[in-house]
C-alpha atoms as a PDB file:
ATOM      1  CA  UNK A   1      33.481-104.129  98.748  1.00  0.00           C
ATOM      2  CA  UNK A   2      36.019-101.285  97.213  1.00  0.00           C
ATOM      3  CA  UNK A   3      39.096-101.355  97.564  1.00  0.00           C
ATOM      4  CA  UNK A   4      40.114 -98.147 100.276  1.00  0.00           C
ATOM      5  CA  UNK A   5      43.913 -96.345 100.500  1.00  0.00           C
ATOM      6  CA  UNK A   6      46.036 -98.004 103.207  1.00  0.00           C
ATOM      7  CA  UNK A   7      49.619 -97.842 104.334  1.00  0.00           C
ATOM      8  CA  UNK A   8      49.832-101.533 104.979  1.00  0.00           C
ATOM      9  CA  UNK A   9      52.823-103.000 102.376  1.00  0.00           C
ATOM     10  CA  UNK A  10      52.443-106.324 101.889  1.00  0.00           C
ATOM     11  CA  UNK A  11      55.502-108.772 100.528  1.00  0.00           C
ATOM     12  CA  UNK A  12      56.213-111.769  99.256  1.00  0.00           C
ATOM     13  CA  UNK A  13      59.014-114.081  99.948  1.00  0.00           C
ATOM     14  CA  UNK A  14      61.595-113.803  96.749  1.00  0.00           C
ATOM     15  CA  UNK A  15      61.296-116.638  94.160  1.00  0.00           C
ATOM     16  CA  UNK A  16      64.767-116.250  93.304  1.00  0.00           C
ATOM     17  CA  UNK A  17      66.768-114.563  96.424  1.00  0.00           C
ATOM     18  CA  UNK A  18      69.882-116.113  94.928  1.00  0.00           C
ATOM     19  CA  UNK A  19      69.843-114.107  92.176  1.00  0.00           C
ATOM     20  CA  UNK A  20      70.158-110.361  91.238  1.00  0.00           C
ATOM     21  CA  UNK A  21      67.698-109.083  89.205  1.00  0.00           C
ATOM     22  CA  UNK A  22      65.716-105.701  88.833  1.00  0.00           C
ATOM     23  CA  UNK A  23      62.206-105.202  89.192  1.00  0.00           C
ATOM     24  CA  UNK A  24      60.559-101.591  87.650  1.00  0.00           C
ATOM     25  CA  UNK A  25      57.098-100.219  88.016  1.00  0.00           C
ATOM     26  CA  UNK A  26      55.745 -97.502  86.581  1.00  0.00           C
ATOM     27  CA  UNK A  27      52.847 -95.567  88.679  1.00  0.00           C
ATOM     28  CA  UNK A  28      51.349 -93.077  86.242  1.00  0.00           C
ATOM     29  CA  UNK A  29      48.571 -92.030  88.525  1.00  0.00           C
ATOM     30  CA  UNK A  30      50.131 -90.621  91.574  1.00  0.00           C
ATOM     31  CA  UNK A  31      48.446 -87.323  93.624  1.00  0.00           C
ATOM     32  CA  UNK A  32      48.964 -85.732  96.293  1.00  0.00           C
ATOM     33  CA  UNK A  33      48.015 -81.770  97.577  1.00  0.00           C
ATOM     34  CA  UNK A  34      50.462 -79.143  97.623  1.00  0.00           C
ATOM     35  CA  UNK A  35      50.434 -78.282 101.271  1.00  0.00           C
ATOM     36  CA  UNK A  36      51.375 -74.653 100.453  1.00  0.00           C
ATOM     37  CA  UNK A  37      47.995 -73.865  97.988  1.00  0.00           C
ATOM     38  CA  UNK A  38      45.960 -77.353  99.047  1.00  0.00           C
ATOM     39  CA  UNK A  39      45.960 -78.219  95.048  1.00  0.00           C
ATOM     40  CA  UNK A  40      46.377 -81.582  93.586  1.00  0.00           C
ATOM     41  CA  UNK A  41      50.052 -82.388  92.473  1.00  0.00           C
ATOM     42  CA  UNK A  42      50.308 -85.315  90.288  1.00  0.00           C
ATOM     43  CA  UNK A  43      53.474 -87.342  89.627  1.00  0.00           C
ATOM     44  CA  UNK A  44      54.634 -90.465  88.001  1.00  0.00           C
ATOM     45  CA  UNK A  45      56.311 -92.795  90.259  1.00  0.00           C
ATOM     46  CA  UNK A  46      58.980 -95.338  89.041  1.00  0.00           C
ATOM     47  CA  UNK A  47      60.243 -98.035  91.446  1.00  0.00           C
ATOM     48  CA  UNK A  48      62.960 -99.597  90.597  1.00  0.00           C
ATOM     49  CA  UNK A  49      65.113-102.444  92.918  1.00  0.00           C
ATOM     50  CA  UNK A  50      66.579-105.463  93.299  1.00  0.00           C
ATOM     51  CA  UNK A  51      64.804-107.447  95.864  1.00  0.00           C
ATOM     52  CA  UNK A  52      66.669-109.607  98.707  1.00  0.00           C
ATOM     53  CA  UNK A  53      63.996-111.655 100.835  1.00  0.00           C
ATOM     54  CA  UNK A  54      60.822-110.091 100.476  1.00  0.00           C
ATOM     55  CA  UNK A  55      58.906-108.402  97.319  1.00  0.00           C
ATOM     56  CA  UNK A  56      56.527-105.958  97.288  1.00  0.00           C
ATOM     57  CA  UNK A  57      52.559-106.991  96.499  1.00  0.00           C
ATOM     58  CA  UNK A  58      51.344-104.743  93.681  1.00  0.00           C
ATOM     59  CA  UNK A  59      47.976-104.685  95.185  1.00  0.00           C
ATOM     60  CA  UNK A  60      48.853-102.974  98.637  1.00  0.00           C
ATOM     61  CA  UNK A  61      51.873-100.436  97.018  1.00  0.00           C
ATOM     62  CA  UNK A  62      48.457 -99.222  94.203  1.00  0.00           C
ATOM     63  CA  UNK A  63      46.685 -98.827  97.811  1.00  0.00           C
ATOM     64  CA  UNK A  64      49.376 -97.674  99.375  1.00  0.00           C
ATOM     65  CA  UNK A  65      50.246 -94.590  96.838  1.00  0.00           C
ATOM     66  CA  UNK A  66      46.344 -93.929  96.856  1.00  0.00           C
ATOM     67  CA  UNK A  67      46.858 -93.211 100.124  1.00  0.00           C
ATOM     68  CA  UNK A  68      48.883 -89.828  99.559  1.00  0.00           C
ATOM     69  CA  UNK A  69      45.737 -88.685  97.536  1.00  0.00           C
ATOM     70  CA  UNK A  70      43.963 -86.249 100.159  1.00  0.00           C
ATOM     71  CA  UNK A  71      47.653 -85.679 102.145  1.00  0.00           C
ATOM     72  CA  UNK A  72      49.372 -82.519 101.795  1.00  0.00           C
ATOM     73  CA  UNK A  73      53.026 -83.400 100.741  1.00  0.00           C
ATOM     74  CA  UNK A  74      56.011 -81.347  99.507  1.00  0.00           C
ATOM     75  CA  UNK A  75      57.407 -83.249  96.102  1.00  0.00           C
ATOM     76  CA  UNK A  76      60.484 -83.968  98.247  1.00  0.00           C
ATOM     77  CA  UNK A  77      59.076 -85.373 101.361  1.00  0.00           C
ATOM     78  CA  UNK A  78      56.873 -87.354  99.472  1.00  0.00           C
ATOM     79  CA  UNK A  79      59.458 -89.229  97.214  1.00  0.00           C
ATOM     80  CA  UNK A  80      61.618 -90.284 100.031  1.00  0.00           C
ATOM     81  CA  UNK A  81      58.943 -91.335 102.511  1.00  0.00           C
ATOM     82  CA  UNK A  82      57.853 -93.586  99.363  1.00  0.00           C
ATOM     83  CA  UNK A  83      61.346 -94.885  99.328  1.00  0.00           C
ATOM     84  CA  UNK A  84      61.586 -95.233 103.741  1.00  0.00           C
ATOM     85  CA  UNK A  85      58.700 -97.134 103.962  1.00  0.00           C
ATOM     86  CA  UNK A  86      59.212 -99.229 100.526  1.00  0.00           C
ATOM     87  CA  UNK A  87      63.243-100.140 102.177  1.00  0.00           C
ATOM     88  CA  UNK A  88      61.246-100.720 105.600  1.00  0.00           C
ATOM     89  CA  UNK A  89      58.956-103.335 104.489  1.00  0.00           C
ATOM     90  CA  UNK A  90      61.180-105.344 101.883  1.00  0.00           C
ATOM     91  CA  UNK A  91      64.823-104.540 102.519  1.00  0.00           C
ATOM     92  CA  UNK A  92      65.903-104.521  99.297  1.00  0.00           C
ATOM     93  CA  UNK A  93      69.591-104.783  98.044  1.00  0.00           C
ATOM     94  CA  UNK A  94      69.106-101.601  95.915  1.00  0.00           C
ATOM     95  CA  UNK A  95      65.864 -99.322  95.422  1.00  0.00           C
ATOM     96  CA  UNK A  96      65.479 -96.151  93.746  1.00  0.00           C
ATOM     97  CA  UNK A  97      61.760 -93.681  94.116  1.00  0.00           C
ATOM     98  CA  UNK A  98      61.546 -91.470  91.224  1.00  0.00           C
ATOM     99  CA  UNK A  99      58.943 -88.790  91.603  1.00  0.00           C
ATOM    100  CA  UNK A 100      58.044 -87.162  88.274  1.00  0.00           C
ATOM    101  CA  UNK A 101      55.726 -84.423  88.801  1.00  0.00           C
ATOM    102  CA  UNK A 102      53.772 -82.492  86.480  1.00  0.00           C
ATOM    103  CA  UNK A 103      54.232 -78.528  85.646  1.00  0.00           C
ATOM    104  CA  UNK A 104      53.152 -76.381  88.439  1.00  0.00           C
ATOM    105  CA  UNK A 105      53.929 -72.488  87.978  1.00  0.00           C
ATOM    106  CA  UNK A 106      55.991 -73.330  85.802  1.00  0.00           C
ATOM    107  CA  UNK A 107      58.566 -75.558  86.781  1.00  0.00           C
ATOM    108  CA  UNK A 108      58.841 -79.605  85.948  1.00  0.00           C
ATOM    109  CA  UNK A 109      59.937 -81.305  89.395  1.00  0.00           C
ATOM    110  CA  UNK A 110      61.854 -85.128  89.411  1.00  0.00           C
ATOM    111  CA  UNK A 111      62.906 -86.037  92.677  1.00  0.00           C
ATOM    112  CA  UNK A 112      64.848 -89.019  92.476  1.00  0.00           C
ATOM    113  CA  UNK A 113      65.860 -91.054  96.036  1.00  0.00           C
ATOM    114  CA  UNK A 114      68.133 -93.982  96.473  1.00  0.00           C
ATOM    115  CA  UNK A 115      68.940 -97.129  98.988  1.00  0.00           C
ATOM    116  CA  UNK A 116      72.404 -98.959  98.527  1.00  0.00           C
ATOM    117  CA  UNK A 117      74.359 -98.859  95.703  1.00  0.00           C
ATOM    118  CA  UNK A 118      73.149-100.945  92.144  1.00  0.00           C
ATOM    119  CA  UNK A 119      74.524-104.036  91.024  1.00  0.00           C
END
């Protein structure tokens, strides 16, 4: 059966809690709908954090973003409820949501949102 968009993070307990180190992803294929016109908006999305307990499963946040797909979103709003529910399921020591959008009218949009302070 396919795979379908869900909200549902999963984690992972942290191999190596004791330590500080930085994870990255790179989302290339992020949309969303403009809620003002009902267009797609597409975005990269870069993750970036340092982990305390828990890590994020790769499979749920790629069904997770697929979930914006078909939900009307301002750039903003989108980028930091990425971040809120990212910091509510792993509680990270550090996390930072970079939404890189693409040119609409004109304009290139990066919305960048942060939790704690990096290491």
């Amino acid at each position: 059966m396919p795979s379908q968009p869900s909200r549902d993070l999963q984690t992972f307990p942290n191999p190596k809690a004791e330590r500080d180190f930085e994870v990255k992803f790179d989302c290339p294929e992020f949309t969303c709908l403009c809620p003002a016109t009902g267009q797609p908006d597409f975005a990269t999305i870069r993750i970036r954090y340092v982990p305390d307990a828990r890590c994020v499963e790769l499979k749920s946040l790629k069904l997770y973003l697929w979930s914006f797909r078909d939900v009307g979103a301002y750039h903003e709003a989108v980028t930091n409820q990425i971040l809120d529910d990212l910091v509510a399921a792993t509680s990270p020591r550090f996390m930072e949501v970079e939404g890189d959008f693409w040119v609409r009218g004109g304009i290139h949009t990066v919305v960048v949102a942060r939790h704690g302070q990096p290491r």
